[in-house]
Protein backbone atom coordinates (compact mmCIF):
# COMPACT_ATOMS: atom_id res chain seq x y z
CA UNK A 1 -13.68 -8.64 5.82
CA UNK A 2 -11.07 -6.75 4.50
CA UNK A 3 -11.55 -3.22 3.06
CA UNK A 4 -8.83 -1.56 1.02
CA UNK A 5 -7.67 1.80 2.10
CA UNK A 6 -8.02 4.06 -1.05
CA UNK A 7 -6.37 7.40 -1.36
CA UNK A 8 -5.05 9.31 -4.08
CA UNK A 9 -1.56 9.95 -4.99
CA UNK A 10 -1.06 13.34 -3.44
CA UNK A 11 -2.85 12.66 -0.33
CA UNK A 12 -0.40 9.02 0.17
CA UNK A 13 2.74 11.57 -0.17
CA UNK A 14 1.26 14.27 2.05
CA UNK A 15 0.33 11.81 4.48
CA UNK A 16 3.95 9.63 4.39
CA UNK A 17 5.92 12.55 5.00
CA UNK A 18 3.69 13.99 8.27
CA UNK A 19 4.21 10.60 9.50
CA UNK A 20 8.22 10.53 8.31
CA UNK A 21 9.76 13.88 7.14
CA UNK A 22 12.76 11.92 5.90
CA UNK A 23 11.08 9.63 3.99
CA UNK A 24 11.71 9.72 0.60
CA UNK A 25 8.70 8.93 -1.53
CA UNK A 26 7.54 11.22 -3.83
CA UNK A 27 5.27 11.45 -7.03
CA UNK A 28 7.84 10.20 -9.91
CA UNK A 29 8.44 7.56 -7.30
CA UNK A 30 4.74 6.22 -6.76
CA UNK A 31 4.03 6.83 -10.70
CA UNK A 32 6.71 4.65 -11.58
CA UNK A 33 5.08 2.32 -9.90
CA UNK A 34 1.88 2.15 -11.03
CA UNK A 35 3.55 2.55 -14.61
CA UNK A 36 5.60 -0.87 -13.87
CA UNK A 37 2.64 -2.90 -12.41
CA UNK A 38 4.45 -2.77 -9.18
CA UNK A 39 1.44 -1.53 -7.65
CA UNK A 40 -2.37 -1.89 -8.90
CA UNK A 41 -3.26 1.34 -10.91
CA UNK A 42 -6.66 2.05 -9.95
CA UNK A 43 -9.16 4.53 -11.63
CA UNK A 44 -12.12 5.34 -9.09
CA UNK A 45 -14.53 8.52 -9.56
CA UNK A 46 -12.32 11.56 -11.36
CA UNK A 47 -8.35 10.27 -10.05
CA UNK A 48 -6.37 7.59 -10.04
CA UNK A 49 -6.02 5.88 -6.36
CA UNK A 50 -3.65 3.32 -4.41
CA UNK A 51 -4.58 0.80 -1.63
CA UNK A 52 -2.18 2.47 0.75
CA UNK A 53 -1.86 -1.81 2.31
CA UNK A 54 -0.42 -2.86 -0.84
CA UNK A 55 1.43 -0.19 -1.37
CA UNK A 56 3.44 -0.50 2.55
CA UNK A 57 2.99 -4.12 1.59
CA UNK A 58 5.27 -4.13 -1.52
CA UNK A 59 7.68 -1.80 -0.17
CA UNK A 60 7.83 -4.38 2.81
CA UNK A 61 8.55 -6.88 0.41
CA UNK A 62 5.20 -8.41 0.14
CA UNK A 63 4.38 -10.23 -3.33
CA UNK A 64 0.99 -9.32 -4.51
CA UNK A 65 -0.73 -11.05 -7.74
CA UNK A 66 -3.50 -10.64 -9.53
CA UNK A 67 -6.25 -13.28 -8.88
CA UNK A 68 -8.73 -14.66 -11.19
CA UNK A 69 -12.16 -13.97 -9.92
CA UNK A 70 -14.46 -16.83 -10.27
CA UNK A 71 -18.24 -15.46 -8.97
CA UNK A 72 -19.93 -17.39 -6.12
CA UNK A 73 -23.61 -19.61 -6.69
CA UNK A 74 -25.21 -17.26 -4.18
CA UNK A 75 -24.32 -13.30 -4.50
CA UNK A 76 -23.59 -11.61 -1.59
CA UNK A 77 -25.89 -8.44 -2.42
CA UNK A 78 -25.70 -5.11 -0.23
CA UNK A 79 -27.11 -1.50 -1.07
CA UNK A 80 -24.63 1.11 -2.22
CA UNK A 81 -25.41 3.11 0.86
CA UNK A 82 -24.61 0.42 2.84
CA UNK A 83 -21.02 -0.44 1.55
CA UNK A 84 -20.48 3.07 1.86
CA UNK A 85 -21.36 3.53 5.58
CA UNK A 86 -19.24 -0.05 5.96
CA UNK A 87 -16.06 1.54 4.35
CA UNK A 88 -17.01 4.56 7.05
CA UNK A 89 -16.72 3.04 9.44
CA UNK A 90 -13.18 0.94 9.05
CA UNK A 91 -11.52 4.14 7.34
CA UNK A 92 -12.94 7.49 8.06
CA UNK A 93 -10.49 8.89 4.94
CA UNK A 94 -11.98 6.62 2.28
CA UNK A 95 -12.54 7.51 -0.98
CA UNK A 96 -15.63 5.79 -1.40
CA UNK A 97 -18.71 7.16 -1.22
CA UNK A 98 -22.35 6.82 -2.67
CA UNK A 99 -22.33 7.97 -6.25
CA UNK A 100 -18.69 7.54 -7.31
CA UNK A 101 -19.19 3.72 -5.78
CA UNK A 102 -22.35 3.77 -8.11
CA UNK A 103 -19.81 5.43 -10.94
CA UNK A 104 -17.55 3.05 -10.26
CA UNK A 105 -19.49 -0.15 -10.34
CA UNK A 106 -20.92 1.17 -13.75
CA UNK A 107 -17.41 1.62 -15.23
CA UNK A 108 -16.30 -1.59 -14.14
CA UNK A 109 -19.72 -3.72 -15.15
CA UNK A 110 -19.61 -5.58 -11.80
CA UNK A 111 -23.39 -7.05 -11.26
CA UNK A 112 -26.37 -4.86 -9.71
CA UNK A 113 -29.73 -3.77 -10.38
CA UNK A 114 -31.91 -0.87 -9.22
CA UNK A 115 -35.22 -2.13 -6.91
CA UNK A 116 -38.47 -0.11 -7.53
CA UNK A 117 -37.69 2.18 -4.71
CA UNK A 118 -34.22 3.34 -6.18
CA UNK A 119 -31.93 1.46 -4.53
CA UNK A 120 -28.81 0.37 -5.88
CA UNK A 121 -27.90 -3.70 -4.70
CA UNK A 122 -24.66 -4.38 -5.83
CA UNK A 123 -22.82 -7.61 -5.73
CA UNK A 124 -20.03 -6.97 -3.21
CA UNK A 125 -17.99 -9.64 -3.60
CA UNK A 126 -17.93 -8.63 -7.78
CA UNK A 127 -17.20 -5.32 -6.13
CA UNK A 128 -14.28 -5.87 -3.81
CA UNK A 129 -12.15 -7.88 -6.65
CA UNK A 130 -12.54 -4.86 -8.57
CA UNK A 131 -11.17 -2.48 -5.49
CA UNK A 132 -8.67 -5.33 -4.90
CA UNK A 133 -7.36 -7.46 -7.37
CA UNK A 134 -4.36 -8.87 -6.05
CA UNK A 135 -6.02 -10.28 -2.96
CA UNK A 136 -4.34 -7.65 0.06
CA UNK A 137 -5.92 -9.36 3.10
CA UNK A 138 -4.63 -7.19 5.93
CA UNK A 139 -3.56 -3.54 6.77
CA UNK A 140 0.33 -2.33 6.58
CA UNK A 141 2.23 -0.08 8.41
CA UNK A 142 4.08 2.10 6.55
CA UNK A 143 7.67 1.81 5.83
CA UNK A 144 10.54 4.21 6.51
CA UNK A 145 11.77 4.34 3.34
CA UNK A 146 15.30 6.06 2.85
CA UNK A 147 17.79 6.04 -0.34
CA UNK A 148 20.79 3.63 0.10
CA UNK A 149 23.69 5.87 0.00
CA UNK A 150 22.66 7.84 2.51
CA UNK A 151 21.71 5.69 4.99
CA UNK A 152 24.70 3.85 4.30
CA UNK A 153 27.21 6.71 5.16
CA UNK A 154 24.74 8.25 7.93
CA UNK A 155 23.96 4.84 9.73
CA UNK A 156 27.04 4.88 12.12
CA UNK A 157 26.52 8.05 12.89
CA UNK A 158 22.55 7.78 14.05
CA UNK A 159 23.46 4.74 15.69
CA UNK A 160 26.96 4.90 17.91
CA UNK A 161 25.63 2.73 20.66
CA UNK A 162 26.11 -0.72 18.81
CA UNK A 163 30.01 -1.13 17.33
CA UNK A 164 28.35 -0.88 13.41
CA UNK A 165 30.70 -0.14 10.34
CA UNK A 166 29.80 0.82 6.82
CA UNK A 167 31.10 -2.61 5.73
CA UNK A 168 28.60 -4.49 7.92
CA UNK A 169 25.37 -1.56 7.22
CA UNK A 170 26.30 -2.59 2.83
CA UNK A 171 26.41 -6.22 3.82
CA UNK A 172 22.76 -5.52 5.74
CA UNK A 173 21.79 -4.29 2.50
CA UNK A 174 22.69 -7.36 0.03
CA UNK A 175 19.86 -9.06 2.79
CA UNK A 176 16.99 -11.33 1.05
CA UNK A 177 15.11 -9.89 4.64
CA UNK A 178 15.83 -6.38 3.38
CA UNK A 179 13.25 -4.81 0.57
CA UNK A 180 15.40 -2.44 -2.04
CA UNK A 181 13.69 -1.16 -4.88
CA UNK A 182 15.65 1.09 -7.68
CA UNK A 183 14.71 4.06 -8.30
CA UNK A 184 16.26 6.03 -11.25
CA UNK A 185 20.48 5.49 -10.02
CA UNK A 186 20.10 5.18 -7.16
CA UNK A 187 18.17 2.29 -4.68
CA UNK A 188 15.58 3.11 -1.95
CA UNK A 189 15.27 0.93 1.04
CA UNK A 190 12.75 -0.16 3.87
CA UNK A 191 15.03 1.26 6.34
CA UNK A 192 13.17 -0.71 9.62
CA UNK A 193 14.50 -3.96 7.74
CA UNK A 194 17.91 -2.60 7.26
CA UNK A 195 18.04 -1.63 10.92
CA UNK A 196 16.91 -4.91 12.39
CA UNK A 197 19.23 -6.99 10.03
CA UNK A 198 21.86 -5.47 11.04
CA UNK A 199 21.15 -5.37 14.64
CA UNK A 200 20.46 -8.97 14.27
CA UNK A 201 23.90 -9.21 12.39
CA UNK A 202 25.73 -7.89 15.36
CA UNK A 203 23.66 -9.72 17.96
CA UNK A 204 22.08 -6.67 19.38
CA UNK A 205 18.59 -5.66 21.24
CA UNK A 206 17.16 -1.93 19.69
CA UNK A 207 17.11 0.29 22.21
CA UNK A 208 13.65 1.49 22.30
């Protein structure tokens, strides 16, 4: 089963740019997205979170869309302590835990009850719609993402081992395989897509 990878806001940037110091993501960014629907905006415990797989997932061009939850006959029940050790154990830097899952479930009204020894059972089915409405079924790897003009006048440069122009890098860019999203003026890019469209333009093998 899939379990979404919840973080807040500040920790996605922090962790984006160890992983990418050039990439260009930044708060306004990642608000604007939540803002615009582009991205599920998620309120869990005392911040709002993303699913870091939807987020790589849109930005990989990815189509995500809300699903209507329809419960099952037979409720798949689990104790809160146990989802929580299961979300453990498939991401160590989860933001779930024991009693802002129980907050959570509250907040949201998914189905539970408390047995006579104080356990919480909740219904985890109810309980993963709630995490993750638009149905992300698999982790992402994150995007470099890069703003359009630059990459665009930089491209030849970073790459003089293929015969590339700027006229065939903006042609890359008009791709259908090549995510742009706009961002204020100017357009950020998934720059792994540019790069392999326009190897695959020229007829090229990356060198790795």
């Amino acid at each position: 089963m899939y379990l979404p990878r919840l973080r807040r806001i500040d920790t996605v940037i922090k962790t984006m740019k160890q992983a990418d110091r050039d990439t260009v993501v930044s708060r306004f960014f990642l608000t604007k997205l939540l803002r615009e629907g582009k991205i599920t905006p998620l309120k869990y415990g005392d911040s709002w979170v993303i699913n870091i797989d939807e987020l790589y997932g849109v930005m990989s061009g990815k189509v995500f869309q809300e699903k209507p939850y329809t419960p099952s006959p037979k409720r798949n029940l689990q104790k809160s302590g146990e989802i929580w050790h299961m979300f453990q154990a498939e991401d160590p830097e989860t933001k779930v835990r024991k009693l802002n899952l129980r907050l959570f479930v509250k907040e949201q009204g998914i189905w539970y009850f408390t047995s006579s020894v104080g356990h919480w059972v909740i219904d985890v089915d109810e309980l993963m719609y709630k995490l993750n409405p638009r149905g992300v079924d698999c982790a992402f790897d994150m995007p470099r993402l890069r703003w359009h003009d630059e990459t665009v006048r930089r491209f030849r440069y970073l790459h003089q081992d293929i015969p590339v122009t700027i006229s065939i890098v903006e042609k890359a860019f008009q791709s259908d395989n090549v995510f742009k999203i706009q961002n204020g003026h100017r357009w950020i890019i998934n720059y792994d897509q540019l790069e392999s469209e326009v190897y695959k333009m020229l007829g090229c093998t990356p060198n790795k």
